[in-house]
C-alpha atoms as a PDB file:
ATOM      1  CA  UNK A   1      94.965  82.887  51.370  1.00  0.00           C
ATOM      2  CA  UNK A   2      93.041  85.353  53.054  1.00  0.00           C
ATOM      3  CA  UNK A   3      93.552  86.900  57.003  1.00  0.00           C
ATOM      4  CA  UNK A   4      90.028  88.184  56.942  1.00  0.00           C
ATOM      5  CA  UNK A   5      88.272  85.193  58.336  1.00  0.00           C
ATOM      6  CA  UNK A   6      91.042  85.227  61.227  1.00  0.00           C
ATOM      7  CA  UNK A   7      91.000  88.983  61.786  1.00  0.00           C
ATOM      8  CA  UNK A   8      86.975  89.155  61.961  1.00  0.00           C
ATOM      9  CA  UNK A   9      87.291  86.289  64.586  1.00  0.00           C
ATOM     10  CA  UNK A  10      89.370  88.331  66.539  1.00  0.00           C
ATOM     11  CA  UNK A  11      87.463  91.590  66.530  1.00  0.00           C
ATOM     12  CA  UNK A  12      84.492  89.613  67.531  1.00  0.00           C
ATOM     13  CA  UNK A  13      85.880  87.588  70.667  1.00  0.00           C
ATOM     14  CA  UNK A  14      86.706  90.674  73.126  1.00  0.00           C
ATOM     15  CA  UNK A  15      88.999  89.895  75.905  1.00  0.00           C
ATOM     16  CA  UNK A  16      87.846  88.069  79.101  1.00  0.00           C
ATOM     17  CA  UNK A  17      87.692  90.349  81.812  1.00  0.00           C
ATOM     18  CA  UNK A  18      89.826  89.534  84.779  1.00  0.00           C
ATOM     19  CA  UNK A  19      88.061  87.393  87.279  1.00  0.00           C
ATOM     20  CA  UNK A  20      86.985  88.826  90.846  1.00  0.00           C
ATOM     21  CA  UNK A  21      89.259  86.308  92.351  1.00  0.00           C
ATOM     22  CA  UNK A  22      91.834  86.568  90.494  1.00  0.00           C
ATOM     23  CA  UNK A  23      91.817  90.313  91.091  1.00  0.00           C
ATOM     24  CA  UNK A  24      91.189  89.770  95.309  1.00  0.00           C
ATOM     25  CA  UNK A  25      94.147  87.460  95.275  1.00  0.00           C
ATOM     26  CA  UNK A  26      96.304  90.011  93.551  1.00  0.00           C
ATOM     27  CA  UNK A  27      95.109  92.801  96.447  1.00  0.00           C
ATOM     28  CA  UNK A  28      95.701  90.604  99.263  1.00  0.00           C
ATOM     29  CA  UNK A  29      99.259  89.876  98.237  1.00  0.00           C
ATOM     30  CA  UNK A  30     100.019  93.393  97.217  1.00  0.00           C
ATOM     31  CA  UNK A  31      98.532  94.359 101.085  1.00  0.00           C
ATOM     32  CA  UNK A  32     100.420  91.387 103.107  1.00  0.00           C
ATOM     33  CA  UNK A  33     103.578  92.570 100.764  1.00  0.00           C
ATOM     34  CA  UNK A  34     103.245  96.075 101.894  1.00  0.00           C
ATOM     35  CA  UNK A  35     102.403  95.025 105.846  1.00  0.00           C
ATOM     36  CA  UNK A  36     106.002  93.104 105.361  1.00  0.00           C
ATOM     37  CA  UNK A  37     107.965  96.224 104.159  1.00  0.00           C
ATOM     38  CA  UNK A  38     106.656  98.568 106.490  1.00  0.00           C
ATOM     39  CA  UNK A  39     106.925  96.290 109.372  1.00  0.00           C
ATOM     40  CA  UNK A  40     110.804  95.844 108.549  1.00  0.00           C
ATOM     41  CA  UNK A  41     111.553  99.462 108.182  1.00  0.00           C
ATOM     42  CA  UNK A  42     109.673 100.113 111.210  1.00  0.00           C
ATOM     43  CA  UNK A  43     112.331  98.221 112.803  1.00  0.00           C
ATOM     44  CA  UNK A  44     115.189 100.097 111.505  1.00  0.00           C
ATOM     45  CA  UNK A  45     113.833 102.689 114.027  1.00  0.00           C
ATOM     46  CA  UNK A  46     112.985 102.389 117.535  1.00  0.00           C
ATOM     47  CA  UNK A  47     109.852 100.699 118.702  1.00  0.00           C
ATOM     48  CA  UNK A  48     110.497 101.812 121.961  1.00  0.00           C
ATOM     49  CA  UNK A  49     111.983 104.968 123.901  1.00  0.00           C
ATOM     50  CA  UNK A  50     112.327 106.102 127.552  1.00  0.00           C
ATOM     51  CA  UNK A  51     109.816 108.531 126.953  1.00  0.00           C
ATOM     52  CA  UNK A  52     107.110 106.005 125.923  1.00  0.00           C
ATOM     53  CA  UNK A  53     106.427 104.918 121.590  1.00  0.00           C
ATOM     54  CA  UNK A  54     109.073 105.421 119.373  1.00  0.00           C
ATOM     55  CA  UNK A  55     109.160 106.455 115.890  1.00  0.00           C
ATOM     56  CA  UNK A  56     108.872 102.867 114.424  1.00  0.00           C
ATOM     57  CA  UNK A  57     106.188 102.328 117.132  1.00  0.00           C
ATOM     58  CA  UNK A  58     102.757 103.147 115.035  1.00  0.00           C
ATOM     59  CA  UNK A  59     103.888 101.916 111.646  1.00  0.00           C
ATOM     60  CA  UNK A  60     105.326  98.593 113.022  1.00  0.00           C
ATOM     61  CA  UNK A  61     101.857  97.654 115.105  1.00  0.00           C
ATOM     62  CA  UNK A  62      99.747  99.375 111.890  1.00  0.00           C
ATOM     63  CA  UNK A  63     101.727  97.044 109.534  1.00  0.00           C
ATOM     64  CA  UNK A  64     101.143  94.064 111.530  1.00  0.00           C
ATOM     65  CA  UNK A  65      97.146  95.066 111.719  1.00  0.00           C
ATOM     66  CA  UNK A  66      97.342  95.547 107.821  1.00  0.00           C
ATOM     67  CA  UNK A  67      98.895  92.313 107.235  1.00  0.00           C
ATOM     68  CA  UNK A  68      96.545  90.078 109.486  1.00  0.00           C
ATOM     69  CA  UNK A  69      93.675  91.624 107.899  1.00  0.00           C
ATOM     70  CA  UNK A  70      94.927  90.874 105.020  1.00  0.00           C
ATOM     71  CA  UNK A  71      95.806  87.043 105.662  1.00  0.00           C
ATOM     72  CA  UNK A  72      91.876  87.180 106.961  1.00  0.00           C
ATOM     73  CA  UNK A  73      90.391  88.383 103.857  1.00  0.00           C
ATOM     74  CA  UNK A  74      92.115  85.951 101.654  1.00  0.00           C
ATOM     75  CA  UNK A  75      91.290  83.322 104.187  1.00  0.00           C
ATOM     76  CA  UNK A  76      87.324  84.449 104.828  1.00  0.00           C
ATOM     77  CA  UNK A  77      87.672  84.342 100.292  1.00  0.00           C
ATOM     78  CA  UNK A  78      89.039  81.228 100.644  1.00  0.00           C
ATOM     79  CA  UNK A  79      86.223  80.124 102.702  1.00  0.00           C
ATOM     80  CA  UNK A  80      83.493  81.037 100.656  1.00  0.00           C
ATOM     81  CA  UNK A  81      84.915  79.200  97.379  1.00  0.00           C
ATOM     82  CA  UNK A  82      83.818  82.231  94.788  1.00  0.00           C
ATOM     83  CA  UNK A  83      83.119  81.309  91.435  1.00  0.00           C
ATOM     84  CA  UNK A  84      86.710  81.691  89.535  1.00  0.00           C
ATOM     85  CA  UNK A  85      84.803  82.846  86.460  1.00  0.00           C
ATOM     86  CA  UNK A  86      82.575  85.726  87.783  1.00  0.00           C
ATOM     87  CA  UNK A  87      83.769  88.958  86.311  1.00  0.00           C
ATOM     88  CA  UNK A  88      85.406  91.636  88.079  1.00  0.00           C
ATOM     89  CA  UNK A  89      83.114  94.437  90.150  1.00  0.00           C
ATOM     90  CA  UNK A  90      83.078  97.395  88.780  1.00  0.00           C
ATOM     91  CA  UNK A  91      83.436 100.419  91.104  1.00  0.00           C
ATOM     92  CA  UNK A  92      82.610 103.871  90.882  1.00  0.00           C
ATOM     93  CA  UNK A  93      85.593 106.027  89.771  1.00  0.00           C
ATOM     94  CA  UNK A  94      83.880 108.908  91.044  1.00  0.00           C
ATOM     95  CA  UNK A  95      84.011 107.607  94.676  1.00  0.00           C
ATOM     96  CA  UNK A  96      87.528 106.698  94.539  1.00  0.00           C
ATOM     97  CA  UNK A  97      88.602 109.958  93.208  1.00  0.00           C
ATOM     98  CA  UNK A  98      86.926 111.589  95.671  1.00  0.00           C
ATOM     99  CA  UNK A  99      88.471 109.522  98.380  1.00  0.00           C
ATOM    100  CA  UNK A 100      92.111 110.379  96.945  1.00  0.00           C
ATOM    101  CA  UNK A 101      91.220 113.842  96.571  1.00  0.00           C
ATOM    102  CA  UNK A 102      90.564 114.492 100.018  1.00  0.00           C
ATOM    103  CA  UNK A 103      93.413 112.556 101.029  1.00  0.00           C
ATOM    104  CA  UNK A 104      95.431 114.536  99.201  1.00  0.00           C
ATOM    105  CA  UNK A 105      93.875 117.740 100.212  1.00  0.00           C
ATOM    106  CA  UNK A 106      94.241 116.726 103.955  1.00  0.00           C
ATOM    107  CA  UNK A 107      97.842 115.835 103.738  1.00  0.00           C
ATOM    108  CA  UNK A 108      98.004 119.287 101.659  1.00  0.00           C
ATOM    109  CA  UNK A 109      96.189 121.538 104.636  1.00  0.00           C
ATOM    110  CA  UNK A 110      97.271 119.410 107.825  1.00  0.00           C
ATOM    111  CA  UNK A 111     100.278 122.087 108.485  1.00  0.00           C
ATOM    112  CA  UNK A 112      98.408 125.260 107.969  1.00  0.00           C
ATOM    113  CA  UNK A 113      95.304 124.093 109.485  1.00  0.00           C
ATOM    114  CA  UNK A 114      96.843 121.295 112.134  1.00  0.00           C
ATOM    115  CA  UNK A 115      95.478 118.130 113.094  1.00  0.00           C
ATOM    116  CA  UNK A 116      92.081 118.766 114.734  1.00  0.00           C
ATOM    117  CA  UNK A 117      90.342 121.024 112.417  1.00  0.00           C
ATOM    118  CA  UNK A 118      91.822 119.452 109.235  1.00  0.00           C
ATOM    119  CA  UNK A 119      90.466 115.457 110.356  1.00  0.00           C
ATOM    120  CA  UNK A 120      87.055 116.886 111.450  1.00  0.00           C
ATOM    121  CA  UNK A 121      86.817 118.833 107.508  1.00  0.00           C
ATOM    122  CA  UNK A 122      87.933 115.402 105.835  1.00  0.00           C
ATOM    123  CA  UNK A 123      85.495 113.140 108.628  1.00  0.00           C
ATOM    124  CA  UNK A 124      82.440 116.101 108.001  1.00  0.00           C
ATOM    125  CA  UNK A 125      82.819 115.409 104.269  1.00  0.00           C
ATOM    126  CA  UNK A 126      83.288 112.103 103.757  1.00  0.00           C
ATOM    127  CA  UNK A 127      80.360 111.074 106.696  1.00  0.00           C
ATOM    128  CA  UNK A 128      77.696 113.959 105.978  1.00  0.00           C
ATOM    129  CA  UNK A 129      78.157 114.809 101.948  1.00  0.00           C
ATOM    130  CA  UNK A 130      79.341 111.462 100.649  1.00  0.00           C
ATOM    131  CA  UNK A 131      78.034 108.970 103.405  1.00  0.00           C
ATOM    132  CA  UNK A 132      74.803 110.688 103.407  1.00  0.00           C
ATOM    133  CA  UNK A 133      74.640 110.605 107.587  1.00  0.00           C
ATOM    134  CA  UNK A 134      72.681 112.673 109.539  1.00  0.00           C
ATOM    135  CA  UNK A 135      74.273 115.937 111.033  1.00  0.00           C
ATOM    136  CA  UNK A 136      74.565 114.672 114.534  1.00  0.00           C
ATOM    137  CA  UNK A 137      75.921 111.574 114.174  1.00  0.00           C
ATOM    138  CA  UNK A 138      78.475 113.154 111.467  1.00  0.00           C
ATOM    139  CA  UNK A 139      79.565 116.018 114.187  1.00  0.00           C
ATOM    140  CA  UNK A 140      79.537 113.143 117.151  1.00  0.00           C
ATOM    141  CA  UNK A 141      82.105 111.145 114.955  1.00  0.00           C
ATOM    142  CA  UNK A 142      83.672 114.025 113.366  1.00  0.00           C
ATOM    143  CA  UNK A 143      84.419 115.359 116.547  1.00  0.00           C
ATOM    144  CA  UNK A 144      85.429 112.270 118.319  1.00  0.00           C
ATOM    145  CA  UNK A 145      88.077 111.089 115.394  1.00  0.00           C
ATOM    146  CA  UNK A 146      89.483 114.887 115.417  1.00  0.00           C
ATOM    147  CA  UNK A 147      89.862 116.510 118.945  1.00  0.00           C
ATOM    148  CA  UNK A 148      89.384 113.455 120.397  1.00  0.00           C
ATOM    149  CA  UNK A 149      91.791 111.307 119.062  1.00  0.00           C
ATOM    150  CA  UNK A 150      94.345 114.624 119.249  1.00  0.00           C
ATOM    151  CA  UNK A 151      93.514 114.494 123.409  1.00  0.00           C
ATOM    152  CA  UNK A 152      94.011 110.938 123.713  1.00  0.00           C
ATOM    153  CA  UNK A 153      97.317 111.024 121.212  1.00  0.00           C
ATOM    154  CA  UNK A 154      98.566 114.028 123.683  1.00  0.00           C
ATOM    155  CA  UNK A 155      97.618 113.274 126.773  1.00  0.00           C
ATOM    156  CA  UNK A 156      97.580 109.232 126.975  1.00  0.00           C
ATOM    157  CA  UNK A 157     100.201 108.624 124.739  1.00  0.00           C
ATOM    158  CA  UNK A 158     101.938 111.910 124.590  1.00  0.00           C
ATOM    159  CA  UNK A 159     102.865 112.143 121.117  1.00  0.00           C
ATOM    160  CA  UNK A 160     101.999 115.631 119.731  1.00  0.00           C
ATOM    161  CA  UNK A 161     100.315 115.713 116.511  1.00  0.00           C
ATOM    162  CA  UNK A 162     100.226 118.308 114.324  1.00  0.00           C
ATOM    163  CA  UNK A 163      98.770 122.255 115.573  1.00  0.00           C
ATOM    164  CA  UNK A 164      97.654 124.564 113.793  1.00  0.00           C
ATOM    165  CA  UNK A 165     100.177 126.775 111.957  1.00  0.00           C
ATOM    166  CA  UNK A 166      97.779 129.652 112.036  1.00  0.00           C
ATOM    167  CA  UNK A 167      98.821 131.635 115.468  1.00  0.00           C
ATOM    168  CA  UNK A 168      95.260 132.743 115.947  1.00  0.00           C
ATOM    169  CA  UNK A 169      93.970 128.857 116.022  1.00  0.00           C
ATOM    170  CA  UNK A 170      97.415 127.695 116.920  1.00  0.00           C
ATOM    171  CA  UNK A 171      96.380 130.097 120.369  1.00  0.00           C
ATOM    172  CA  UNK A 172      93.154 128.581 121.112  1.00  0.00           C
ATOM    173  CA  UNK A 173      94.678 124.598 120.998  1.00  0.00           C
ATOM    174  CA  UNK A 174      93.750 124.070 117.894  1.00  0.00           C
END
């Protein structure tokens, strides 16, 4: 008795790739998961101070924002009754490398460079080299989500985010 038959039936069936929903489903419970845990350690620190936000302020309200998007992206799926079967998407691993990358390299440079000039490098490349936008509306929203949100983080809410650690910047407000 002979395992060649079997064997040359298994080479030739390759595995079914996951389905698109199945794969969705797994995302949305993996982000409502993550929108619970943050939301509860939030709470281990203070929401709320006599000063204004606390330190569990932001992630507590950001967790809650992550986890009802979340709920409405498995409920707008829901909704729309994709086909079980369809294959997966593939995505570009170029484009999520680069995302990570200059995540990484922001996180990396936000001390030494501080908030401002650090979010407008990260917002220039990601809306002008890999969005493909034009130069003014890049600078307009560069600008707006880096000294912008700094000002309105400092002055409205007055929670200081990070300056430069270069005195020379550091000395113009940057």
């Amino acid at each position: 008795m002979s395992h060649e038959p079997a064997l040359a039936r298994h080479q030739q069936d390759p595995p079914a790739p996951p389905s698109a929903a199945r794969l969705r489903t797994g995302a949305q419970a993996v982000l409502v998961a993550l929108s619970v845990y943050v939301a509860a350690e939030s709470l281990s620190l203070s929401l709320w101070t006599s000063f204004g936000p606390g330190p569990g302020f932001f992630p507590f309200v950001l967790a809650l924002a992550l986890g009802a998007l979340a709920i409405a992206w498995f409920l707008q799926s829901v909704r729309a009754g994709r086909d079980e079967a369809a294959p997966a998407e593939r995505f570009e691993v170029g484009h999520v490398a680069a995302v990570l990358g200059s995540l990484l390299i922001l996180a990396a440079v936000m001390d030494v460079l501080g908030y401002q000039i650090s979010v407008f490098l990260f917002l220039m490349f990601h809306l002008k080299w890999r969005a493909r936008r034009s130069w003014a509306l890049s600078l307009v929203l560069a600008l707006a989500g880096s000294a912008g949100l700094y000002y309105g983080f400092g002055h409205g809410l007055m929670v200081q985010l990070p300056p430069s650690g270069i005195p020379f910047l550091a000395g113009w407000g940057l």
